[in-house]
ModelCIF file with pLDDT and N, C-alpha, C, O atoms, coordinates in Angstrom:
data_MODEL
#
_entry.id   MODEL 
#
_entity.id                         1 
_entity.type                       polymer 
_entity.pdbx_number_of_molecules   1 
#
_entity_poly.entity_id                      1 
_entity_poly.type                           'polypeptide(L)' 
_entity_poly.nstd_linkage                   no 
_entity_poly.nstd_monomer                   no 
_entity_poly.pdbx_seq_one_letter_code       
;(UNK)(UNK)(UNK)(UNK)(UNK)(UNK)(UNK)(UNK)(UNK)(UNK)(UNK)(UNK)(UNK)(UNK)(UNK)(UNK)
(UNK)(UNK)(UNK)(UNK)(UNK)(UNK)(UNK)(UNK)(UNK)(UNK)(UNK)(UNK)(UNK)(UNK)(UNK)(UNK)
(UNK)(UNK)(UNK)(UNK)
;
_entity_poly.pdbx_seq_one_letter_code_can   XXXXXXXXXXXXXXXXXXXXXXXXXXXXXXXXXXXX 
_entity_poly.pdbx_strand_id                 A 
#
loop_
_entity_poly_seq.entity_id 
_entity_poly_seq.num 
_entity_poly_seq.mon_id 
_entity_poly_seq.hetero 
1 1  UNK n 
1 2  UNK n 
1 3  UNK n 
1 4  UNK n 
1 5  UNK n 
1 6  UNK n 
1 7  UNK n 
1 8  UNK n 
1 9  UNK n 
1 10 UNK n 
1 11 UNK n 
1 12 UNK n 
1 13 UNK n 
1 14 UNK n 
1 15 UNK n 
1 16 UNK n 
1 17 UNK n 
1 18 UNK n 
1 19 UNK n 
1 20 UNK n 
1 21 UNK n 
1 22 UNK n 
1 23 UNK n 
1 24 UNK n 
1 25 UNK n 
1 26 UNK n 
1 27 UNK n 
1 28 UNK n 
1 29 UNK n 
1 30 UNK n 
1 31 UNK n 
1 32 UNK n 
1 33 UNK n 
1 34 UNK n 
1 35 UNK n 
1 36 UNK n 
#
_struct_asym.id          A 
_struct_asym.entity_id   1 
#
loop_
_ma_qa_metric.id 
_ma_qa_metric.mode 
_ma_qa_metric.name 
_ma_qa_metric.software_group_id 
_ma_qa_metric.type 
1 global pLDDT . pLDDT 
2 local  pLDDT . pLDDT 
#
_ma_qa_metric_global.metric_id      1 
_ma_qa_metric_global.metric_value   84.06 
_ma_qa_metric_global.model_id       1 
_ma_qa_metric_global.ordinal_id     1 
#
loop_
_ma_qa_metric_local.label_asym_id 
_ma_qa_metric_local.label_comp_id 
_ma_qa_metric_local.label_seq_id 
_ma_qa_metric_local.metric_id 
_ma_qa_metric_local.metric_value 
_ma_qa_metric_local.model_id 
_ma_qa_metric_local.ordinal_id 
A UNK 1  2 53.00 1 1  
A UNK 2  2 46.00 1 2  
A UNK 3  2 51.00 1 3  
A UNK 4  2 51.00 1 4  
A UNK 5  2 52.00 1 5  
A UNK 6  2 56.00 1 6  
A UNK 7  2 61.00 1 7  
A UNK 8  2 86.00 1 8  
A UNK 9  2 90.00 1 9  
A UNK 10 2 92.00 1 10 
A UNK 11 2 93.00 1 11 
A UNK 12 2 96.00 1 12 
A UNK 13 2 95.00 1 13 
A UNK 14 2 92.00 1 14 
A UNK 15 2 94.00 1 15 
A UNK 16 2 95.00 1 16 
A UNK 17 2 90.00 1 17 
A UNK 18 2 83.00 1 18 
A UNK 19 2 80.00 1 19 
A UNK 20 2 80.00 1 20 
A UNK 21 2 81.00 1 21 
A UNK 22 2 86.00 1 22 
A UNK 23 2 91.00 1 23 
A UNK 24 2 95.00 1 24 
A UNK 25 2 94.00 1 25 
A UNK 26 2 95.00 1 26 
A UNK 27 2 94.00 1 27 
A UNK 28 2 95.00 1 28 
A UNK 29 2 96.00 1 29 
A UNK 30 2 96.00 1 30 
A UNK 31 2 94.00 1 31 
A UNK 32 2 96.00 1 32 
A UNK 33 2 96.00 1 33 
A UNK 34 2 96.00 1 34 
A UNK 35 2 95.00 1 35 
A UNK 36 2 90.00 1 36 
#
loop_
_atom_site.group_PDB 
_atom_site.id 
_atom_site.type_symbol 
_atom_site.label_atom_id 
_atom_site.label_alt_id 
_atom_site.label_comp_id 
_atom_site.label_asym_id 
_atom_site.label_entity_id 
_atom_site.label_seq_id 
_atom_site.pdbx_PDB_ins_code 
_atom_site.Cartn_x 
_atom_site.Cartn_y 
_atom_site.Cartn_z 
_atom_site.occupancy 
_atom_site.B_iso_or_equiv 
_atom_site.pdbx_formal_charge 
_atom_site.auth_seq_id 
_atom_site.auth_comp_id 
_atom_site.auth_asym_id 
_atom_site.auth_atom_id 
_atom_site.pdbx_PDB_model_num 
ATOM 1   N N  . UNK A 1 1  ? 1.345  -23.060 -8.399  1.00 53.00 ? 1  UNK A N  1 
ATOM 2   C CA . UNK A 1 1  ? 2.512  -22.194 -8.231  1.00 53.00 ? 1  UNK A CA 1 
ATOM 3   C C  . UNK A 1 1  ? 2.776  -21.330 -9.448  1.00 53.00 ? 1  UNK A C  1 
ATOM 4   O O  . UNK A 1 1  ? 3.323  -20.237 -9.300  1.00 53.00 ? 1  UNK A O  1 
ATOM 5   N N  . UNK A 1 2  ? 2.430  -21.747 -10.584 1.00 46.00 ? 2  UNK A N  1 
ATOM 6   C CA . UNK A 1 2  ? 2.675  -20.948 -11.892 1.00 46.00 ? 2  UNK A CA 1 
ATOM 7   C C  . UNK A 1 2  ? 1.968  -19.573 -11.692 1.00 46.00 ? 2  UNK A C  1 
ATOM 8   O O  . UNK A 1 2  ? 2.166  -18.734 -12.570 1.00 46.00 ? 2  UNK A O  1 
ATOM 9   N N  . UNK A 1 3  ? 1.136  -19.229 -10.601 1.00 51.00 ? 3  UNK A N  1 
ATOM 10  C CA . UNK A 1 3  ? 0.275  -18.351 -10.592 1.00 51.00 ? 3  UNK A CA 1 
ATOM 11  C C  . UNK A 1 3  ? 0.564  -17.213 -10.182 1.00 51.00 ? 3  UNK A C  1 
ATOM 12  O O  . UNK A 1 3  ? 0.233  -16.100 -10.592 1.00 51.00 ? 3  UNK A O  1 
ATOM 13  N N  . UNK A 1 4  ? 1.580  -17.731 -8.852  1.00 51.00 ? 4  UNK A N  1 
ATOM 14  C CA . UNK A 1 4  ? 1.800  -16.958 -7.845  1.00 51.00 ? 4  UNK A CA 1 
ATOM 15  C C  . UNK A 1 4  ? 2.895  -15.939 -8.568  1.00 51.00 ? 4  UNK A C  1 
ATOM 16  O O  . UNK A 1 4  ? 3.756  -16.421 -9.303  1.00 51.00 ? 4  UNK A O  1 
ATOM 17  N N  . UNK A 1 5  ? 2.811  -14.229 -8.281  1.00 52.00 ? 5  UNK A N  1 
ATOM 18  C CA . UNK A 1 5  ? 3.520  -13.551 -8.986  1.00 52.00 ? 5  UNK A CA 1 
ATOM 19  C C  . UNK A 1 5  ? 2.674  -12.899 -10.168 1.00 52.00 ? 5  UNK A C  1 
ATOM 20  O O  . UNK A 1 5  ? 2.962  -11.846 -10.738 1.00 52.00 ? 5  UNK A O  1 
ATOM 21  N N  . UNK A 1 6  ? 1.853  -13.512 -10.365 1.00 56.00 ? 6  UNK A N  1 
ATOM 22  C CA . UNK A 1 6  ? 1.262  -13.212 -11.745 1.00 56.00 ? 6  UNK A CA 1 
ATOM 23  C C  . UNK A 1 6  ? -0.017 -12.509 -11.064 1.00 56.00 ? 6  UNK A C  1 
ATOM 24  O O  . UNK A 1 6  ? -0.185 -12.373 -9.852  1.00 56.00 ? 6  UNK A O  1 
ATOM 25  N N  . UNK A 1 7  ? -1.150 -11.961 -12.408 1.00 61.00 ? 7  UNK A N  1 
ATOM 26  C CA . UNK A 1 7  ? -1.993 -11.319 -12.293 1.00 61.00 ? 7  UNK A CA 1 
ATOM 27  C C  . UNK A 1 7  ? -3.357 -12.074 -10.842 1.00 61.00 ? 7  UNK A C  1 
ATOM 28  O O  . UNK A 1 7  ? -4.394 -11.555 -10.428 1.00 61.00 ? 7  UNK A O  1 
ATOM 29  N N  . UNK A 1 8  ? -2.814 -13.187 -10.528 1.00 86.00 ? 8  UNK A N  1 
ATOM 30  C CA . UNK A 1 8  ? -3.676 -13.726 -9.728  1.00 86.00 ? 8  UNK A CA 1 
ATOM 31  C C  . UNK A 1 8  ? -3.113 -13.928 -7.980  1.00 86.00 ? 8  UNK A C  1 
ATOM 32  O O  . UNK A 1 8  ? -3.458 -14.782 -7.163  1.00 86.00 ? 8  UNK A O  1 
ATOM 33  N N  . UNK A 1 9  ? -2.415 -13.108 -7.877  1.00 90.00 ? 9  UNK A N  1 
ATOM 34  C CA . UNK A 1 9  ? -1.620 -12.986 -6.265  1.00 90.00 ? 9  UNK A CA 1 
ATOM 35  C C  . UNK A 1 9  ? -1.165 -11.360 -6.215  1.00 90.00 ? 9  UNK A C  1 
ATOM 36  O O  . UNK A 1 9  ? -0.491 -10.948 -7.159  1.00 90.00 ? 9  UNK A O  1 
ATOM 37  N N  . UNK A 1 10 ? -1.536 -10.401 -5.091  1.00 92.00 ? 10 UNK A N  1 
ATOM 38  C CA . UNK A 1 10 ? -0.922 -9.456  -5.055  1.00 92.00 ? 10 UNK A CA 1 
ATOM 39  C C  . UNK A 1 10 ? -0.620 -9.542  -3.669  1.00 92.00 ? 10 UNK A C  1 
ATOM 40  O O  . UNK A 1 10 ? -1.544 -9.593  -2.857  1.00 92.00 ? 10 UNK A O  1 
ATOM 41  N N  . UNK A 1 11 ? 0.976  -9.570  -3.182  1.00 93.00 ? 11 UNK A N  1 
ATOM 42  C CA . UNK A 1 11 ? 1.805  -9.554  -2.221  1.00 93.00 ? 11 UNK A CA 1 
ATOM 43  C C  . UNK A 1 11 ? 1.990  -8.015  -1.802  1.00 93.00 ? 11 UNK A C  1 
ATOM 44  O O  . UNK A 1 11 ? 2.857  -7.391  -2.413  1.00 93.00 ? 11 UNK A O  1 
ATOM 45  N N  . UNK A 1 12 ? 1.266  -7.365  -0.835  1.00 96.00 ? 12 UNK A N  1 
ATOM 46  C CA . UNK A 1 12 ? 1.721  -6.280  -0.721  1.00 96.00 ? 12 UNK A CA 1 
ATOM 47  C C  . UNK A 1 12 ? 2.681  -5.698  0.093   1.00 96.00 ? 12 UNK A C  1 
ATOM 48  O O  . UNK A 1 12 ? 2.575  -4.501  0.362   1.00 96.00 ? 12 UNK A O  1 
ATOM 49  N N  . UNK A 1 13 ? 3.537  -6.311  0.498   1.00 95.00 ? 13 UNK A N  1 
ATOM 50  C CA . UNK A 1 13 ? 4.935  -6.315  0.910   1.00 95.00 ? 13 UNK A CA 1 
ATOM 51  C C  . UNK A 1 13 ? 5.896  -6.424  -0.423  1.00 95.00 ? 13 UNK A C  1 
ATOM 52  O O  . UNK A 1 13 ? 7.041  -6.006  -0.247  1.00 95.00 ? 13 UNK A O  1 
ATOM 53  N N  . UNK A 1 14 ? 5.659  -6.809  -1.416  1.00 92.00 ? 14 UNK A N  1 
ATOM 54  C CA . UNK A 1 14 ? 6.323  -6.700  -3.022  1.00 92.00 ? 14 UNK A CA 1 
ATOM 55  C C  . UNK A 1 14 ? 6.071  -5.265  -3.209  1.00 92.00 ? 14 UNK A C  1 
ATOM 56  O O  . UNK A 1 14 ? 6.876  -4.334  -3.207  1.00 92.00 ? 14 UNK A O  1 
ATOM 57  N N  . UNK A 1 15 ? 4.657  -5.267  -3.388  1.00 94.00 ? 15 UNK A N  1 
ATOM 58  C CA . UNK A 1 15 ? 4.297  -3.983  -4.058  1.00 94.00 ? 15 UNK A CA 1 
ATOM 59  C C  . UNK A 1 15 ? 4.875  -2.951  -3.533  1.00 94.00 ? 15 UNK A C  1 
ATOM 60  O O  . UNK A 1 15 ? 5.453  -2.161  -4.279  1.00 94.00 ? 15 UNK A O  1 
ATOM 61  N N  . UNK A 1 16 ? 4.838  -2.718  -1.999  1.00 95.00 ? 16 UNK A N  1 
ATOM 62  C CA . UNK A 1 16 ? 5.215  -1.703  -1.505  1.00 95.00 ? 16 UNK A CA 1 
ATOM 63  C C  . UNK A 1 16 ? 6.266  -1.430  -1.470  1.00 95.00 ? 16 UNK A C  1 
ATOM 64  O O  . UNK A 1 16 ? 6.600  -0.284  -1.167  1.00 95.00 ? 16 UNK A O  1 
ATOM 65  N N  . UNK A 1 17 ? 7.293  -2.535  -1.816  1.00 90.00 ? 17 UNK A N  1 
ATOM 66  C CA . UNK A 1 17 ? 8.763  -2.044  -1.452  1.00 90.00 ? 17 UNK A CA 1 
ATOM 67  C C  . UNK A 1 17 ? 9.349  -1.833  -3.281  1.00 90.00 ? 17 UNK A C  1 
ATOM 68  O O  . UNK A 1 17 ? 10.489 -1.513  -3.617  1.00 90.00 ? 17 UNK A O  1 
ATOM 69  N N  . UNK A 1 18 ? 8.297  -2.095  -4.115  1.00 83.00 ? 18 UNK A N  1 
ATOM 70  C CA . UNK A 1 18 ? 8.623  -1.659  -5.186  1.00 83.00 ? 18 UNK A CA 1 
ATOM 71  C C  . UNK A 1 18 ? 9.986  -2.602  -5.792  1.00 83.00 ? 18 UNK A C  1 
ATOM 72  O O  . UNK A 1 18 ? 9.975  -3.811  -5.565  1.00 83.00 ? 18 UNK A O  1 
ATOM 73  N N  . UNK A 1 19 ? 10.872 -2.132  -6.385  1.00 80.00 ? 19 UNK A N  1 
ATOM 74  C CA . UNK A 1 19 ? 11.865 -2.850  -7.034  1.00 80.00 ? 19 UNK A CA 1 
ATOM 75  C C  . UNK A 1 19 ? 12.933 -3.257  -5.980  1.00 80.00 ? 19 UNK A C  1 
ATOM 76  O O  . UNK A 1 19 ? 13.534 -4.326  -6.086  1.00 80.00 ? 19 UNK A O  1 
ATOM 77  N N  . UNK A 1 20 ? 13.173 -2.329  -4.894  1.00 80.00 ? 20 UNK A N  1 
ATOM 78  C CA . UNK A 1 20 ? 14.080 -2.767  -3.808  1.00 80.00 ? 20 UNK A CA 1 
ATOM 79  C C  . UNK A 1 20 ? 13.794 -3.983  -3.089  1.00 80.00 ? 20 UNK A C  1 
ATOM 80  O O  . UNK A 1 20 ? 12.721 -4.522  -3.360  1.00 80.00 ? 20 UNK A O  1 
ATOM 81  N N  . UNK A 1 21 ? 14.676 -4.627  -2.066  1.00 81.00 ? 21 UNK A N  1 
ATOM 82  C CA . UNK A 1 21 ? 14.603 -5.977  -1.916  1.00 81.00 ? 21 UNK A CA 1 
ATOM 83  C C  . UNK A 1 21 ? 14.109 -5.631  -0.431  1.00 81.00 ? 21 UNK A C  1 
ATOM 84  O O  . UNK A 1 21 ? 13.738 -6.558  0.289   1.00 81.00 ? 21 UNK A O  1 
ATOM 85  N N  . UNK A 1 22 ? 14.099 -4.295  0.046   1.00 86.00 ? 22 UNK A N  1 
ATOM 86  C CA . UNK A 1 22 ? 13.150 -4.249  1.237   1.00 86.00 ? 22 UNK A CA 1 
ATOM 87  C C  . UNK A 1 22 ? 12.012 -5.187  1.950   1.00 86.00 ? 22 UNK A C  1 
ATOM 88  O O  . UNK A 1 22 ? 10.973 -5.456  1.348   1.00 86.00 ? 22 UNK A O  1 
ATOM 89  N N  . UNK A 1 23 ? 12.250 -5.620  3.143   1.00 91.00 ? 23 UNK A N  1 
ATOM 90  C CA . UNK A 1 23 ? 10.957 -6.577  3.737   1.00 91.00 ? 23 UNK A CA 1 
ATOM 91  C C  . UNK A 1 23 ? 10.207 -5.307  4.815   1.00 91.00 ? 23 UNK A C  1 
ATOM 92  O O  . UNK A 1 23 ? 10.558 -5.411  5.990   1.00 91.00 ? 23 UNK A O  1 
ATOM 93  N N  . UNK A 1 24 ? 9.616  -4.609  4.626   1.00 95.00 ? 24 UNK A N  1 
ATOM 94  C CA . UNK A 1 24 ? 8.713  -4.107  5.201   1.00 95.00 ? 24 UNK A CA 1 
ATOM 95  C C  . UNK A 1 24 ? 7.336  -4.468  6.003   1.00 95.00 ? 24 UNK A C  1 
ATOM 96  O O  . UNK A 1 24 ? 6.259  -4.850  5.545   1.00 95.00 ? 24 UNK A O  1 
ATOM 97  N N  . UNK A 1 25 ? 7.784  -4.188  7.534   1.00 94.00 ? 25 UNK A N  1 
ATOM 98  C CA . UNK A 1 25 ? 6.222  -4.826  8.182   1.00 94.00 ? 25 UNK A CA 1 
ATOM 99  C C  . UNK A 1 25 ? 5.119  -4.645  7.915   1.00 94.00 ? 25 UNK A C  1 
ATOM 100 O O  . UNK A 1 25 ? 4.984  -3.428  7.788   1.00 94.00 ? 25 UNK A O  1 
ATOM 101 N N  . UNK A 1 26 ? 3.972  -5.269  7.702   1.00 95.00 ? 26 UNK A N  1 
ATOM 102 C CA . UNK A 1 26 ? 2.473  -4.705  7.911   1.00 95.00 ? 26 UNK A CA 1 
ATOM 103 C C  . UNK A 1 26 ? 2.593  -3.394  8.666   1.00 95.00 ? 26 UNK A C  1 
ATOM 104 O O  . UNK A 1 26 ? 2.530  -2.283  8.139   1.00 95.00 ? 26 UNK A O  1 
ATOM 105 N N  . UNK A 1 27 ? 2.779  -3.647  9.992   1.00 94.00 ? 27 UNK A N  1 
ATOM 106 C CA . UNK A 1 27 ? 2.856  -2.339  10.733  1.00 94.00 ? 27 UNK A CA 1 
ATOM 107 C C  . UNK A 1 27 ? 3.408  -1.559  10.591  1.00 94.00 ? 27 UNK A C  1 
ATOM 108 O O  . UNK A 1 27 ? 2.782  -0.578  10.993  1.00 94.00 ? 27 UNK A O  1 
ATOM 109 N N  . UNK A 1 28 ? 4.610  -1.220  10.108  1.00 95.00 ? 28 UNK A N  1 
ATOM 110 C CA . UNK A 1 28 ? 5.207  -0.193  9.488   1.00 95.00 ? 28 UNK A CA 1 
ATOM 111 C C  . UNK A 1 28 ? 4.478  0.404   8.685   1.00 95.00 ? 28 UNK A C  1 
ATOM 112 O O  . UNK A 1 28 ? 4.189  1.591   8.834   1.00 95.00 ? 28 UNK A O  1 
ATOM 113 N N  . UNK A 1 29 ? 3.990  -0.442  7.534   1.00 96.00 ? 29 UNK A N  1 
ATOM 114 C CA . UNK A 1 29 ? 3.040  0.615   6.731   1.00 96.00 ? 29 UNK A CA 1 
ATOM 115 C C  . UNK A 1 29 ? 2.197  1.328   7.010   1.00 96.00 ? 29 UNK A C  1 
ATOM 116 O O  . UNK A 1 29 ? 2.048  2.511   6.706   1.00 96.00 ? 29 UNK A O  1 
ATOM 117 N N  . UNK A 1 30 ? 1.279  0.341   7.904   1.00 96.00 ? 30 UNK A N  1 
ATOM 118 C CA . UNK A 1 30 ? -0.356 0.802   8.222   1.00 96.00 ? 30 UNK A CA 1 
ATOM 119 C C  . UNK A 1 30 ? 0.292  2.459   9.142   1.00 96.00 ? 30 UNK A C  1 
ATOM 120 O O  . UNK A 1 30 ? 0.002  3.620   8.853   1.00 96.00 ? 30 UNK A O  1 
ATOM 121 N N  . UNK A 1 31 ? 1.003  2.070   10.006  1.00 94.00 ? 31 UNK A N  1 
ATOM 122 C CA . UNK A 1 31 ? 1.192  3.402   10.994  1.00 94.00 ? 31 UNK A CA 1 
ATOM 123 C C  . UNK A 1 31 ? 2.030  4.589   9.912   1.00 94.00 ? 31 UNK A C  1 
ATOM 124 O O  . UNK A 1 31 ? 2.187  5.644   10.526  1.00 94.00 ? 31 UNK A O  1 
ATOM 125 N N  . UNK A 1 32 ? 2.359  4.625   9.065   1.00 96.00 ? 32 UNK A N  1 
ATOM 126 C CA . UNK A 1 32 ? 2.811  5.158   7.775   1.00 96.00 ? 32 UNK A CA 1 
ATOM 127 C C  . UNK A 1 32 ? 1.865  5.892   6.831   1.00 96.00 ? 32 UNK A C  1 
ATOM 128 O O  . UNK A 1 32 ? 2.028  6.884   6.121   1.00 96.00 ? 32 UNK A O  1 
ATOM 129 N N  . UNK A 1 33 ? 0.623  4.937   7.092   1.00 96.00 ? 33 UNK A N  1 
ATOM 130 C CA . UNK A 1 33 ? -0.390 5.441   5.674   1.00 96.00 ? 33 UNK A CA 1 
ATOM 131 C C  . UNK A 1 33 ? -1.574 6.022   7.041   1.00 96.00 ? 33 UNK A C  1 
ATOM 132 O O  . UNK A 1 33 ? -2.678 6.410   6.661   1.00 96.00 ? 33 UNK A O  1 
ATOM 133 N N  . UNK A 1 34 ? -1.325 6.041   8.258   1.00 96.00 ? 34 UNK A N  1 
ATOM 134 C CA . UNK A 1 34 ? -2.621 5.835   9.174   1.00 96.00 ? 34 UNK A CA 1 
ATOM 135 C C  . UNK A 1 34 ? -3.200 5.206   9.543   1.00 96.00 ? 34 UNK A C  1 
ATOM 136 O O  . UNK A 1 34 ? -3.906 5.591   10.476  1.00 96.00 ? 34 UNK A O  1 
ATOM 137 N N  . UNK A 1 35 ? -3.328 3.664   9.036   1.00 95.00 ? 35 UNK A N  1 
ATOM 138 C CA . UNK A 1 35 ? -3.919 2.680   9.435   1.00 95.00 ? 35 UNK A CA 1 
ATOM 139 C C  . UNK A 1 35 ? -3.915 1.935   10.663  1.00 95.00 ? 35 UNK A C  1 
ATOM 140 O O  . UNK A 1 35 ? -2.978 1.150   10.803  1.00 95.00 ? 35 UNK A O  1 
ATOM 141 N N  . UNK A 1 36 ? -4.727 2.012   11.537  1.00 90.00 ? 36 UNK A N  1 
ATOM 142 C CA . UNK A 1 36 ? -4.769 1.317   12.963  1.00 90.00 ? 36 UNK A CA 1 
ATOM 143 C C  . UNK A 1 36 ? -3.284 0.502   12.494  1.00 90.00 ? 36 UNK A C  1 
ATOM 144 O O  . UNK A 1 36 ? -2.737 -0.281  13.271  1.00 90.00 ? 36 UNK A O  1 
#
């Protein structure tokens, strides 16, 4: 668990919503960026 957060987990539902506390779907994005 010490890991998670750190350079060895990238959550991209974190990443994407950046500093806001936003929960953003997979699908939302993908149809957002183009992605099937």
């Amino acid at each position: 668990w010490a890991r998670y957060g750190g350079r060895h987990v990238a959550d991209t539902m974190q990443l994407w919503s950046l500093p806001s506390p936003e929960r953003i779907s997979l699908d939302t994005i993908c149809r957002f960026l183009g992605i099937p």
